[in-house]
Protein backbone atom coordinates (compact mmCIF):
# COMPACT_ATOMS: atom_id res chain seq x y z
CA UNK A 1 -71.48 -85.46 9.10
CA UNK A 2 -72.24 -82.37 7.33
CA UNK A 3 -74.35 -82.13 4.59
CA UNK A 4 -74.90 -78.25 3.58
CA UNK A 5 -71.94 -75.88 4.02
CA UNK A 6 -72.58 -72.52 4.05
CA UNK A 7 -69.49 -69.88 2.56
CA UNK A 8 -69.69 -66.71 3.09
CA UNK A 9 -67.24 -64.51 1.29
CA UNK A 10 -66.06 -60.71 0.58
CA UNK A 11 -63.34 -61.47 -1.99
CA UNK A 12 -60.49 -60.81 0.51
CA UNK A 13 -57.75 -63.23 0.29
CA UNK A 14 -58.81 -64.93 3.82
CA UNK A 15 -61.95 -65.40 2.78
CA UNK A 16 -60.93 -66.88 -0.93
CA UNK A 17 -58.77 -69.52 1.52
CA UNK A 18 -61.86 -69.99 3.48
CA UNK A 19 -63.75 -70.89 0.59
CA UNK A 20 -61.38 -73.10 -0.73
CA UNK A 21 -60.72 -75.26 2.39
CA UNK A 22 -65.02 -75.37 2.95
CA UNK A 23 -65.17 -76.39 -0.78
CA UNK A 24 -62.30 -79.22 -0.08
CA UNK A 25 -64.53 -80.01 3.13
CA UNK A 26 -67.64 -80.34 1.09
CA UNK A 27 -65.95 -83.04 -1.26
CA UNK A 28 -64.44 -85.36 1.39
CA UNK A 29 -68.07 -84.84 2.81
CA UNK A 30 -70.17 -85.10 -0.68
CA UNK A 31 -71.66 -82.19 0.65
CA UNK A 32 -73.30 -79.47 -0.97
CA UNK A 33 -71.93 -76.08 -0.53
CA UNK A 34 -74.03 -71.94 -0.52
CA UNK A 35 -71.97 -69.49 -0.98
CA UNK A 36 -73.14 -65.95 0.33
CA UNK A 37 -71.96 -62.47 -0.21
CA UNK A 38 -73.54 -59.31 1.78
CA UNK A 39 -73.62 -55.84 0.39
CA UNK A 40 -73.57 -52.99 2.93
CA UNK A 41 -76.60 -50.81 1.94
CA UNK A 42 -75.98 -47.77 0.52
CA UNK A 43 -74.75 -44.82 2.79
CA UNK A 44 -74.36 -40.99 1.61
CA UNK A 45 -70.57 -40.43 2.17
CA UNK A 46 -69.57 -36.80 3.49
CA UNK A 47 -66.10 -34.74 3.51
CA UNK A 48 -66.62 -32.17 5.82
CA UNK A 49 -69.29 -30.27 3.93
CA UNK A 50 -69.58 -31.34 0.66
CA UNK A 51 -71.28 -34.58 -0.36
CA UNK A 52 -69.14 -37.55 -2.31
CA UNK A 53 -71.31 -37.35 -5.56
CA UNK A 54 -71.69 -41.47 -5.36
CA UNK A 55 -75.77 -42.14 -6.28
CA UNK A 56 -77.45 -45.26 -4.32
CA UNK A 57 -78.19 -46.74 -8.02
CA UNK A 58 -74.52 -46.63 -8.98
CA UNK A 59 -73.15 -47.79 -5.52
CA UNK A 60 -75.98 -50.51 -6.20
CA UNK A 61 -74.59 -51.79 -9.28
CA UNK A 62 -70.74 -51.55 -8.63
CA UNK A 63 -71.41 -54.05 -5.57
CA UNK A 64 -73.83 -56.49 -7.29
CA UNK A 65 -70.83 -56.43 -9.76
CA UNK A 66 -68.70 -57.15 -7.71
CA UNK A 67 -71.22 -59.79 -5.56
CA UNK A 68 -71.16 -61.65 -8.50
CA UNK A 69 -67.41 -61.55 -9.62
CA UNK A 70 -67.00 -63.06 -6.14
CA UNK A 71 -69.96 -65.69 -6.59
CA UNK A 72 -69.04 -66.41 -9.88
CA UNK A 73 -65.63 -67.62 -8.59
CA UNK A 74 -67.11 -69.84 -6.07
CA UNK A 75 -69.39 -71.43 -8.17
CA UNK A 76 -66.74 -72.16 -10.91
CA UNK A 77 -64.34 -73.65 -8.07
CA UNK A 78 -67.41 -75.82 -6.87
CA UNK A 79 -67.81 -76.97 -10.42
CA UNK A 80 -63.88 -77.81 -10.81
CA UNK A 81 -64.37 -79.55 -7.42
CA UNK A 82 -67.62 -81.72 -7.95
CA UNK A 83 -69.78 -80.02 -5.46
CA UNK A 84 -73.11 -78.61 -5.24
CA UNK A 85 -73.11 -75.36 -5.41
CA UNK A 86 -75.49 -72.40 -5.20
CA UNK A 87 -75.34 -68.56 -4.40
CA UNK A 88 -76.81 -65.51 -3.63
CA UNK A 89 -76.28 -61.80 -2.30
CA UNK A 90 -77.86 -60.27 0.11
CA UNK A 91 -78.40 -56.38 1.00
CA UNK A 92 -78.11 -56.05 4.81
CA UNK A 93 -76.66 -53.27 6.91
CA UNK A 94 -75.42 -56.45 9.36
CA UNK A 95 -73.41 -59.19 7.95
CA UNK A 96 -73.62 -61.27 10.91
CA UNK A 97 -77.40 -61.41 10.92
CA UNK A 98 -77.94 -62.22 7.02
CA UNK A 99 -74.81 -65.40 7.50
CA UNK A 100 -77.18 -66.64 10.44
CA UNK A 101 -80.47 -66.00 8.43
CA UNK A 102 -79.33 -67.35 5.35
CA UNK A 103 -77.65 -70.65 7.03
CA UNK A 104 -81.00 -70.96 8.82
CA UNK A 105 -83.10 -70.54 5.69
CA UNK A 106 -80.97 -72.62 3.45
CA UNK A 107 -80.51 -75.38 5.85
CA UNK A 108 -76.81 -75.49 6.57
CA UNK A 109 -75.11 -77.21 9.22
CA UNK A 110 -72.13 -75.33 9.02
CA UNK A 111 -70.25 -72.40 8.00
CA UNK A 112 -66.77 -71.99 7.16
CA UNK A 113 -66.05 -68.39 6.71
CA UNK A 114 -62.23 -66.60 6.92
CA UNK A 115 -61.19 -65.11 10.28
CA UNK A 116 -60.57 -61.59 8.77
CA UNK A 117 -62.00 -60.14 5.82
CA UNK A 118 -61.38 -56.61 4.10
CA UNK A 119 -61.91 -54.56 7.16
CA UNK A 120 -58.52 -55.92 8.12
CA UNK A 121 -56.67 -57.86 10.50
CA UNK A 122 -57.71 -55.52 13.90
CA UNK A 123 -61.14 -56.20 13.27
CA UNK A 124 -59.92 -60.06 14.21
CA UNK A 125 -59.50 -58.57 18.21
CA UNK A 126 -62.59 -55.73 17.91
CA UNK A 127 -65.28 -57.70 16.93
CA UNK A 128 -64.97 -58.97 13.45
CA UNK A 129 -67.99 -60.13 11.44
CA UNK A 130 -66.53 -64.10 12.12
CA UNK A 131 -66.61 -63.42 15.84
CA UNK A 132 -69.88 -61.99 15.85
CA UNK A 133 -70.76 -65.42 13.78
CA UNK A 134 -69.22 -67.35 16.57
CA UNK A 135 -70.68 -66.00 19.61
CA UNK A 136 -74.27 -66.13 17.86
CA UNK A 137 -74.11 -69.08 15.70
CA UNK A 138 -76.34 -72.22 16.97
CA UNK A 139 -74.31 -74.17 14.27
CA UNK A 140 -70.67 -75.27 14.17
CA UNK A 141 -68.35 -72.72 12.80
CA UNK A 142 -65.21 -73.05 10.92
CA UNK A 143 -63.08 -70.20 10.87
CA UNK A 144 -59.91 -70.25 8.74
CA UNK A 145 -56.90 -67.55 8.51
């Protein structure tokens, strides 16, 4: 049925259950699985009129680090599990567009991704990244809590 499974993740604990249930899909399925983090571009940070001293270059590298902490972890589950896996993070101010761009560029034919990620439970009901992924998606979408 499915052959290419794309996972997006943030590290959150939905989105570590997502991967793990899209990663125990991809097995039954001997499917291959891409696993996808986006990083919010950089954005000077005020307090009313002083500046947060964070530079773009250190911003840059405390979320790569983190892109891959989150990668890496995905990729060693894959390998635990048997499946193909590869991964990659994007930079992109909207993580709705770069799941659909990636899924369409890697090939997938379906994305499991969790319902809720860091931006917290609310965002389920006020337009979450997942629902945005829903609405737009022309492939199937799995969405797991």
């Amino acid at each position: 049925m499915f052959k290419h499974i794309l996972l997006p993740t943030d590290g959150s604990e939905v989105s570590t259950r997502a991967v793990d249930q899209g990663l125990e899909l991809a097995k039954a399925l001997n499917a291959s699985v891409y696993a996808l983090h986006v990083i919010l571009p950089f954005q000077a940070l005020s307090y009313m009129t002083q500046v947060i001293p964070e530079s773009e270059s250190s911003y840059t590298e405390e979320s790569v680090r983190w892109a891959e902490r989150y990668l890496g972890e995905v990729r060693e589950k894959a390998q635990r599990a048997g499946v193909p896996c590869e991964s990659d993070y994007v930079f992109h101010k909207h993580p709705c567009d770069a799941i659909l761009d990636v899924a369409q560029k890697r090939g997938c034919d379906l994305i499991v991704m969790g319902s809720h990620g860091w931006r917290g439970f609310t965002k389920l009901l006020l337009g979450s990244e997942a629902q945005k992924v829903l609405v737009r998606s022309p492939l199937p979408v799995m969405v797991c809590r």
